[in-house]
C-alpha atoms as a PDB file:
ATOM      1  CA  UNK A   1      13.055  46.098  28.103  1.00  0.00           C
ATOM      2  CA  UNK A   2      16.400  46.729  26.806  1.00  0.00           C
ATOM      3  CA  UNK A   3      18.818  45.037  24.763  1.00  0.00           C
ATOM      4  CA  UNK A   4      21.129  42.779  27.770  1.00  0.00           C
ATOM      5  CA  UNK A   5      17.140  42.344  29.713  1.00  0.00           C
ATOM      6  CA  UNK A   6      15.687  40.368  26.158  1.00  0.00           C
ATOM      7  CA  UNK A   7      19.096  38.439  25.620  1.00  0.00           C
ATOM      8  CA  UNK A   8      18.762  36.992  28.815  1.00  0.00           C
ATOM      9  CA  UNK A   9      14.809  36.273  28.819  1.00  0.00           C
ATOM     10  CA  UNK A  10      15.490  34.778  26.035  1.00  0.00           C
ATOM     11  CA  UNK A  11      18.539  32.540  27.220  1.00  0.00           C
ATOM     12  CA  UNK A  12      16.230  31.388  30.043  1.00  0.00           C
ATOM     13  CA  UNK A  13      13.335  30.664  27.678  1.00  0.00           C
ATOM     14  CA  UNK A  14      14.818  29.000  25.470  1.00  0.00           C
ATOM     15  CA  UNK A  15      18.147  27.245  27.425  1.00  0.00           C
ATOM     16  CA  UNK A  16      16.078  25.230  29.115  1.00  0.00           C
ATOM     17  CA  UNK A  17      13.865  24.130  26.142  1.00  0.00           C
ATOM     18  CA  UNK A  18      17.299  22.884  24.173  1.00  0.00           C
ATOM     19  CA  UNK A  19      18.101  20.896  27.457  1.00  0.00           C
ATOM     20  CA  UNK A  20      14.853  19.142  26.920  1.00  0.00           C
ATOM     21  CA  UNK A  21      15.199  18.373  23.481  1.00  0.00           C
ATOM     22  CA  UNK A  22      17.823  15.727  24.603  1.00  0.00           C
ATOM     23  CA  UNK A  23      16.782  12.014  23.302  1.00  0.00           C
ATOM     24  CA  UNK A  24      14.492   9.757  25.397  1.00  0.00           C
ATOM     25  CA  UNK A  25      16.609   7.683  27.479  1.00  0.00           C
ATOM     26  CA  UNK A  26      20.251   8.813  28.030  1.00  0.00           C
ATOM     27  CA  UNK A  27      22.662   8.252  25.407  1.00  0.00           C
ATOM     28  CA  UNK A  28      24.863   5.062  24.872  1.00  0.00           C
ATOM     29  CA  UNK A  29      22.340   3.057  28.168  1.00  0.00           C
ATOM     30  CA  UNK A  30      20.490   1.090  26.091  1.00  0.00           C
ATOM     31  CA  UNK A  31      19.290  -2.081  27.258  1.00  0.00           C
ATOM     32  CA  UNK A  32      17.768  -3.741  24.163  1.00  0.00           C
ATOM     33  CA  UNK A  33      18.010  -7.391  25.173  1.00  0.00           C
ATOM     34  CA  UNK A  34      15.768  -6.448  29.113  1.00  0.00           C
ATOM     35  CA  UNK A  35      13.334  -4.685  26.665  1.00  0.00           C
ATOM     36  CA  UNK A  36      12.367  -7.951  24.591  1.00  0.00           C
ATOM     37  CA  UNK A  37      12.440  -9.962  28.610  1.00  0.00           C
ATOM     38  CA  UNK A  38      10.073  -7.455  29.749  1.00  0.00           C
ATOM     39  CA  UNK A  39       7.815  -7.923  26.253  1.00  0.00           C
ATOM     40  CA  UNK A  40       8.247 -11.618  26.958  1.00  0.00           C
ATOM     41  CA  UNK A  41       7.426 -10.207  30.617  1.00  0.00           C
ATOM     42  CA  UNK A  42       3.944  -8.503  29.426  1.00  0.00           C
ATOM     43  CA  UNK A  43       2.893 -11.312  26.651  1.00  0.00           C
ATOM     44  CA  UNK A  44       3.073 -14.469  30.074  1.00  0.00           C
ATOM     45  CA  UNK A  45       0.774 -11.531  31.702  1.00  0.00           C
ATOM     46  CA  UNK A  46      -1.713 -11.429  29.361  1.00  0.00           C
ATOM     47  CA  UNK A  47      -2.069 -14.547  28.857  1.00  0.00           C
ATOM     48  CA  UNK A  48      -1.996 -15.519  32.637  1.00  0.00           C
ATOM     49  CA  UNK A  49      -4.887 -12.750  32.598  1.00  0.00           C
ATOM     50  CA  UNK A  50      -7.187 -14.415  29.612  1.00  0.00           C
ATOM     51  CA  UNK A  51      -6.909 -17.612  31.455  1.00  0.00           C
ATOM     52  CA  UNK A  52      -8.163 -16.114  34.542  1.00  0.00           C
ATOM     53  CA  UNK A  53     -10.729 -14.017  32.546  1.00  0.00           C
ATOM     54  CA  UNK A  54     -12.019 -17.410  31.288  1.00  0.00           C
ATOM     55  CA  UNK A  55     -11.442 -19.416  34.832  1.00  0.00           C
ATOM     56  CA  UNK A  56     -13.632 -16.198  36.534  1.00  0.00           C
ATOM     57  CA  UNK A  57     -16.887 -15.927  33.466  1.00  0.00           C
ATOM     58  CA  UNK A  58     -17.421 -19.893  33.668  1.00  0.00           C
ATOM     59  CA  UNK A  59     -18.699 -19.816  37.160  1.00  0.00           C
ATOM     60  CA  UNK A  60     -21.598 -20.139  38.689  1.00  0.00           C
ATOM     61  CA  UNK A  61     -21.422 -16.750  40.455  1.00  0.00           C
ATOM     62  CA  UNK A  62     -19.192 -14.611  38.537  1.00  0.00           C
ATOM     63  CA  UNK A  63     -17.483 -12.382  40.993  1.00  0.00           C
ATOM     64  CA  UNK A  64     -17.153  -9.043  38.634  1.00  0.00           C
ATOM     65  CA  UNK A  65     -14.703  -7.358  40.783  1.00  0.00           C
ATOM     66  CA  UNK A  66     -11.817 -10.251  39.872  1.00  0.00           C
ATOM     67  CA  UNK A  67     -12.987 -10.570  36.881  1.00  0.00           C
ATOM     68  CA  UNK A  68     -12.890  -6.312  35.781  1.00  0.00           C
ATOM     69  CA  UNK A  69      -9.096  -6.277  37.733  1.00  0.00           C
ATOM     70  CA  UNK A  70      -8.188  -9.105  35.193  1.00  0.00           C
ATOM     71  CA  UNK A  71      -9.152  -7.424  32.201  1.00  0.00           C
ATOM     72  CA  UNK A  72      -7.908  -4.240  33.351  1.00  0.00           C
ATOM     73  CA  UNK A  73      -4.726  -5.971  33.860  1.00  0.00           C
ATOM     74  CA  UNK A  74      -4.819  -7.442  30.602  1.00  0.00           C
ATOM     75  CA  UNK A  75      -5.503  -4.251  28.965  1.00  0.00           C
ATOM     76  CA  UNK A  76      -2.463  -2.097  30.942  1.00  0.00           C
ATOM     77  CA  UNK A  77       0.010  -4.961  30.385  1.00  0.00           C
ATOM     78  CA  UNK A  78      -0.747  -4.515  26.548  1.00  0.00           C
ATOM     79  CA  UNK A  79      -0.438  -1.086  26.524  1.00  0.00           C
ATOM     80  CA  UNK A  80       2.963  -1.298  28.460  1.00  0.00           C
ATOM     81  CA  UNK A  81       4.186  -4.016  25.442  1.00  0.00           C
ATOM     82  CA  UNK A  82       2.832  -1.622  22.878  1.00  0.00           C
ATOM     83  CA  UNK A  83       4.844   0.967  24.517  1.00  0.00           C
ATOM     84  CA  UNK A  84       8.276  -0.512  24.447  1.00  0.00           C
ATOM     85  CA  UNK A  85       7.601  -1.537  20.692  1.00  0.00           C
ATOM     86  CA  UNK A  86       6.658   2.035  19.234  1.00  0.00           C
ATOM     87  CA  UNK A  87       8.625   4.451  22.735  1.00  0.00           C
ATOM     88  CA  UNK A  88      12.005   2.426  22.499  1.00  0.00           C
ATOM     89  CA  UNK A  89      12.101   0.213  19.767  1.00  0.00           C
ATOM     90  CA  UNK A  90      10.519   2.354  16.468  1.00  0.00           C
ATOM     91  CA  UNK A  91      11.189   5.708  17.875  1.00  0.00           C
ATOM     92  CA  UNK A  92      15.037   5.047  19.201  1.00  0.00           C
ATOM     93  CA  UNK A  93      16.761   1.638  17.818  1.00  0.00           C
ATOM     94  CA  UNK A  94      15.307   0.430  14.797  1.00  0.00           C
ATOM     95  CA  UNK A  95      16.920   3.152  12.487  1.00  0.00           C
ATOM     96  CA  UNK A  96      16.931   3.823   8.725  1.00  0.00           C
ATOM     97  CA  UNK A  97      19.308   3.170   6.262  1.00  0.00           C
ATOM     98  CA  UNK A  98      20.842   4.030   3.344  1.00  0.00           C
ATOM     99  CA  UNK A  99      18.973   2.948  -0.011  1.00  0.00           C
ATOM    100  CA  UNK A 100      22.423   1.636  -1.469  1.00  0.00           C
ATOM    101  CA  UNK A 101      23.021  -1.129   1.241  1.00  0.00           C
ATOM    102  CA  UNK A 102      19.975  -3.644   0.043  1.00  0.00           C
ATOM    103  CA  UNK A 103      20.754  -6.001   2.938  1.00  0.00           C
ATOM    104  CA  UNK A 104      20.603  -3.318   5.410  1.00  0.00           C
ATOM    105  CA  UNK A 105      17.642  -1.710   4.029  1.00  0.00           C
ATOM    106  CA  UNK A 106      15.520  -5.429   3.604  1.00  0.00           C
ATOM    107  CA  UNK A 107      16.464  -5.954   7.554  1.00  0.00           C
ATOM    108  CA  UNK A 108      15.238  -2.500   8.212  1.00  0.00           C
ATOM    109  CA  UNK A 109      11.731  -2.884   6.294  1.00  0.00           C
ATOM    110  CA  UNK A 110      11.972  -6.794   8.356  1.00  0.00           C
ATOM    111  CA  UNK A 111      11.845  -5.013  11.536  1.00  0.00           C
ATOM    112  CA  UNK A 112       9.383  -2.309  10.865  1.00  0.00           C
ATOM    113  CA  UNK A 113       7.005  -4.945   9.689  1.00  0.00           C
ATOM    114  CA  UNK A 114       7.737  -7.080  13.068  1.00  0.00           C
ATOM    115  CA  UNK A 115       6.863  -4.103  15.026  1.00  0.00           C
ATOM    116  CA  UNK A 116       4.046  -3.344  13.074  1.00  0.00           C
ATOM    117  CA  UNK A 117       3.165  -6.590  13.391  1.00  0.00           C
ATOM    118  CA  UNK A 118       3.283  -6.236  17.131  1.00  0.00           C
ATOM    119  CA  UNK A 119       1.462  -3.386  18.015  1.00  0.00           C
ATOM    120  CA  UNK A 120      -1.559  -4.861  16.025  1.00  0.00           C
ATOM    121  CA  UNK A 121      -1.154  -8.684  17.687  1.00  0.00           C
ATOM    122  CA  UNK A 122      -1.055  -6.238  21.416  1.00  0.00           C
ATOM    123  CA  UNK A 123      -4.397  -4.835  20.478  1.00  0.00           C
ATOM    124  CA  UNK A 124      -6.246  -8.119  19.205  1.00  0.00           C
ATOM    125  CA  UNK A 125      -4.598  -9.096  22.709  1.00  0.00           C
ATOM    126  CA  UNK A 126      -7.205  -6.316  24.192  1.00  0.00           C
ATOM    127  CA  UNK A 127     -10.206  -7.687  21.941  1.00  0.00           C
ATOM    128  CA  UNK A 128     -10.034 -11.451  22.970  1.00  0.00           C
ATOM    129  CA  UNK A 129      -9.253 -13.807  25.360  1.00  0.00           C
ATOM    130  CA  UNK A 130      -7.619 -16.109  22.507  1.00  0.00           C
ATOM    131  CA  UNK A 131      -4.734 -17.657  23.473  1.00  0.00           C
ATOM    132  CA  UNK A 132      -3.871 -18.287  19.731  1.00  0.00           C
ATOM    133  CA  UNK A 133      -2.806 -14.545  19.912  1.00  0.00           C
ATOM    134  CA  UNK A 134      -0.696 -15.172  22.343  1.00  0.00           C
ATOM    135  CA  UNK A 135       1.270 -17.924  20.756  1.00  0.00           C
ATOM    136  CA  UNK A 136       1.312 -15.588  17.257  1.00  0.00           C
ATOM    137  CA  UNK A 137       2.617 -13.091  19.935  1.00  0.00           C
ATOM    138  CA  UNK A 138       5.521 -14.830  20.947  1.00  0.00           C
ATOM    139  CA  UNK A 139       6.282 -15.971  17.701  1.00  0.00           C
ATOM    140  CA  UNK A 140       6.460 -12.662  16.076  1.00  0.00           C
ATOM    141  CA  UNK A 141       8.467 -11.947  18.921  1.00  0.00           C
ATOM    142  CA  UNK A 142      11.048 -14.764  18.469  1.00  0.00           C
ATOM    143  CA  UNK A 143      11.233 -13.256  14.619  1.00  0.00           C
ATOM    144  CA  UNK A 144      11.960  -9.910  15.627  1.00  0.00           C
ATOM    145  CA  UNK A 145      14.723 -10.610  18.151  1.00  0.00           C
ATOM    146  CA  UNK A 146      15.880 -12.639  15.048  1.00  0.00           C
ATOM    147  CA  UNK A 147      15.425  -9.411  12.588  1.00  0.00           C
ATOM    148  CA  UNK A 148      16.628  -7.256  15.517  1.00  0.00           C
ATOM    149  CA  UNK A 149      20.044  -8.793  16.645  1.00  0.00           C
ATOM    150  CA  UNK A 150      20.877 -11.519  14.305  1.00  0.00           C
ATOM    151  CA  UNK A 151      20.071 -15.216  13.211  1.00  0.00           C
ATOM    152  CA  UNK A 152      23.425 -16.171  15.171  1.00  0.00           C
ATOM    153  CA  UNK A 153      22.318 -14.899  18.593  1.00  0.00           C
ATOM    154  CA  UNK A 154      20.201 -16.910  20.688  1.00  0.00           C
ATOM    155  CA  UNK A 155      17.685 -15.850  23.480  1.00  0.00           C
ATOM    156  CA  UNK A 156      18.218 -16.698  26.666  1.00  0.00           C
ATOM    157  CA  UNK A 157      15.268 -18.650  28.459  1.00  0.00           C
ATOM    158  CA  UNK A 158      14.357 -18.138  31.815  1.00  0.00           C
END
Protein backbone atom coordinates (compact mmCIF):
# COMPACT_ATOMS: atom_id res chain seq x y z
CA UNK A 1 0.00 0.00 0.00
CA UNK A 2 1.53 3.25 -0.63
CA UNK A 3 2.02 6.33 1.13
CA UNK A 4 -1.62 8.58 0.07
CA UNK A 5 -3.53 4.56 0.34
CA UNK A 6 -2.26 4.30 4.46
CA UNK A 7 -3.00 8.13 5.12
CA UNK A 8 -6.35 7.63 4.18
CA UNK A 9 -7.00 4.05 5.89
CA UNK A 10 -5.90 5.56 8.52
CA UNK A 11 -8.14 8.83 8.39
CA UNK A 12 -11.11 6.43 8.09
CA UNK A 13 -9.95 4.28 11.00
CA UNK A 14 -9.36 6.50 13.14
CA UNK A 15 -11.84 9.77 12.09
CA UNK A 16 -14.53 8.02 13.05
CA UNK A 17 -13.14 6.71 16.41
CA UNK A 18 -12.36 10.64 17.50
CA UNK A 19 -16.10 11.34 16.53
CA UNK A 20 -17.00 8.79 19.10
CA UNK A 21 -14.94 9.91 21.75
CA UNK A 22 -17.43 12.89 22.08
CA UNK A 23 -18.98 13.07 25.84
CA UNK A 24 -22.14 11.10 26.77
CA UNK A 25 -24.98 13.28 26.24
CA UNK A 26 -24.48 16.36 23.98
CA UNK A 27 -22.80 19.26 25.32
CA UNK A 28 -24.43 22.26 27.23
CA UNK A 29 -28.33 19.79 27.28
CA UNK A 30 -28.17 18.90 30.56
CA UNK A 31 -31.21 18.36 32.40
CA UNK A 32 -30.07 17.88 36.02
CA UNK A 33 -33.24 18.86 37.86
CA UNK A 34 -35.64 15.80 35.34
CA UNK A 35 -32.75 13.46 36.43
CA UNK A 36 -33.42 13.74 40.35
CA UNK A 37 -37.75 13.62 39.15
CA UNK A 38 -37.03 10.53 37.38
CA UNK A 39 -34.83 9.11 40.65
CA UNK A 40 -37.80 10.34 42.66
CA UNK A 41 -39.62 8.56 39.56
CA UNK A 42 -37.75 5.03 40.20
CA UNK A 43 -37.60 5.23 44.28
CA UNK A 44 -42.24 5.61 44.23
CA UNK A 45 -41.59 2.39 41.82
CA UNK A 46 -39.89 0.40 44.02
CA UNK A 47 -41.60 0.95 46.64
CA UNK A 48 -45.06 0.61 44.86
CA UNK A 49 -43.31 -2.84 43.83
CA UNK A 50 -42.30 -4.09 47.63
CA UNK A 51 -45.78 -3.33 48.59
CA UNK A 52 -47.14 -5.44 45.94
CA UNK A 53 -44.36 -8.07 46.54
CA UNK A 54 -45.74 -8.21 50.12
CA UNK A 55 -49.69 -7.77 49.07
CA UNK A 56 -48.91 -10.97 46.38
CA UNK A 57 -46.58 -13.60 49.17
CA UNK A 58 -49.40 -13.13 51.98
CA UNK A 59 -52.00 -14.97 50.07
CA UNK A 60 -53.48 -17.91 50.19
CA UNK A 61 -52.53 -18.92 46.63
CA UNK A 62 -49.58 -17.01 45.68
CA UNK A 63 -49.85 -16.38 42.02
CA UNK A 64 -45.86 -16.51 41.09
CA UNK A 65 -46.23 -14.98 37.78
CA UNK A 66 -47.36 -11.34 39.51
CA UNK A 67 -45.39 -11.85 42.02
CA UNK A 68 -41.73 -12.65 39.72
CA UNK A 69 -43.00 -9.39 37.27
CA UNK A 70 -42.95 -7.36 40.61
CA UNK A 71 -39.65 -8.19 41.66
CA UNK A 72 -38.33 -8.02 38.31
CA UNK A 73 -39.73 -4.64 38.22
CA UNK A 74 -38.29 -3.78 41.38
CA UNK A 75 -34.97 -4.96 40.40
CA UNK A 76 -34.88 -2.97 36.69
CA UNK A 77 -36.27 0.21 38.30
CA UNK A 78 -33.15 0.05 40.69
CA UNK A 79 -30.83 -0.53 38.21
CA UNK A 80 -32.27 2.42 36.07
CA UNK A 81 -31.78 4.81 39.55
CA UNK A 82 -28.33 3.35 39.94
CA UNK A 83 -27.74 4.32 36.45
CA UNK A 84 -28.53 7.98 36.48
CA UNK A 85 -26.45 8.25 39.83
CA UNK A 86 -23.02 6.69 38.55
CA UNK A 87 -23.94 7.34 34.00
CA UNK A 88 -24.97 11.11 34.54
CA UNK A 89 -24.40 12.24 37.82
CA UNK A 90 -20.59 10.77 38.93
CA UNK A 91 -19.37 10.30 35.47
CA UNK A 92 -20.64 13.90 33.90
CA UNK A 93 -21.81 16.65 36.65
CA UNK A 94 -20.42 16.10 39.89
CA UNK A 95 -16.82 17.35 38.98
CA UNK A 96 -13.57 17.84 40.93
CA UNK A 97 -12.07 20.70 42.25
CA UNK A 98 -9.26 22.44 43.06
CA UNK A 99 -7.56 21.53 46.55
CA UNK A 100 -7.21 25.40 47.35
CA UNK A 101 -11.04 26.20 47.36
CA UNK A 102 -11.95 24.15 50.83
CA UNK A 103 -15.65 24.99 50.37
CA UNK A 104 -15.71 23.73 46.95
CA UNK A 105 -13.73 20.74 47.62
CA UNK A 106 -15.98 19.75 51.14
CA UNK A 107 -19.23 20.09 48.68
CA UNK A 108 -17.48 17.93 46.21
CA UNK A 109 -16.45 15.03 48.79
CA UNK A 110 -20.58 15.89 50.12
CA UNK A 111 -21.77 14.77 46.87
CA UNK A 112 -19.57 11.85 46.16
CA UNK A 113 -20.55 10.47 49.49
CA UNK A 114 -24.46 11.12 48.58
CA UNK A 115 -23.97 9.19 45.50
CA UNK A 116 -22.13 6.65 47.09
CA UNK A 117 -24.57 6.59 49.43
CA UNK A 118 -27.11 5.96 46.73
CA UNK A 119 -25.95 3.35 44.73
CA UNK A 120 -25.58 1.20 47.97
CA UNK A 121 -29.34 2.27 49.45
CA UNK A 122 -30.49 1.09 45.30
CA UNK A 123 -28.99 -2.29 45.94
CA UNK A 124 -30.31 -2.98 49.63
CA UNK A 125 -33.50 -1.78 47.56
CA UNK A 126 -32.86 -5.22 45.45
CA UNK A 127 -32.23 -7.34 48.78
CA UNK A 128 -35.50 -6.39 50.70
CA UNK A 129 -38.81 -5.47 50.57
CA UNK A 130 -38.15 -2.83 53.52
CA UNK A 131 -39.78 0.14 53.10
CA UNK A 132 -37.38 1.78 55.69
CA UNK A 133 -34.97 1.80 52.63
CA UNK A 134 -37.11 3.55 50.86
CA UNK A 135 -37.68 6.39 53.21
CA UNK A 136 -33.52 6.45 53.81
CA UNK A 137 -33.79 6.59 49.94
CA UNK A 138 -35.58 9.61 49.61
CA UNK A 139 -33.89 11.20 52.27
CA UNK A 140 -30.47 10.80 50.95
CA UNK A 141 -32.03 12.03 48.00
CA UNK A 142 -33.46 15.29 49.47
CA UNK A 143 -29.58 15.75 50.84
CA UNK A 144 -28.07 15.41 47.63
CA UNK A 145 -30.30 17.78 45.64
CA UNK A 146 -29.29 19.94 48.71
CA UNK A 147 -25.33 19.11 48.17
CA UNK A 148 -26.02 19.19 44.41
CA UNK A 149 -27.74 22.64 43.71
CA UNK A 150 -27.78 24.53 46.88
CA UNK A 151 -29.46 24.90 50.42
CA UNK A 152 -31.42 27.99 48.80
CA UNK A 153 -33.17 26.02 46.04
CA UNK A 154 -36.15 24.15 46.75
CA UNK A 155 -37.63 21.00 44.98
CA UNK A 156 -40.55 21.17 43.35
CA UNK A 157 -43.31 18.55 44.47
CA UNK A 158 -45.50 16.97 42.23
Amino acid sequence: MNRTGVIIFLVGFLLPQLVAAHCEIPCGIYGDEMRFDLMAEHIATIEKSMTMIKTLSAEKKVDYNQLIRWVNNKELHADYFQDIVSQYFLTQRVKPTEEGDKTKLSNYHRQLELCHQLLVLAMKAKQSTDIDIIHTLETTLDEFWKAYFGPEKQRHSH
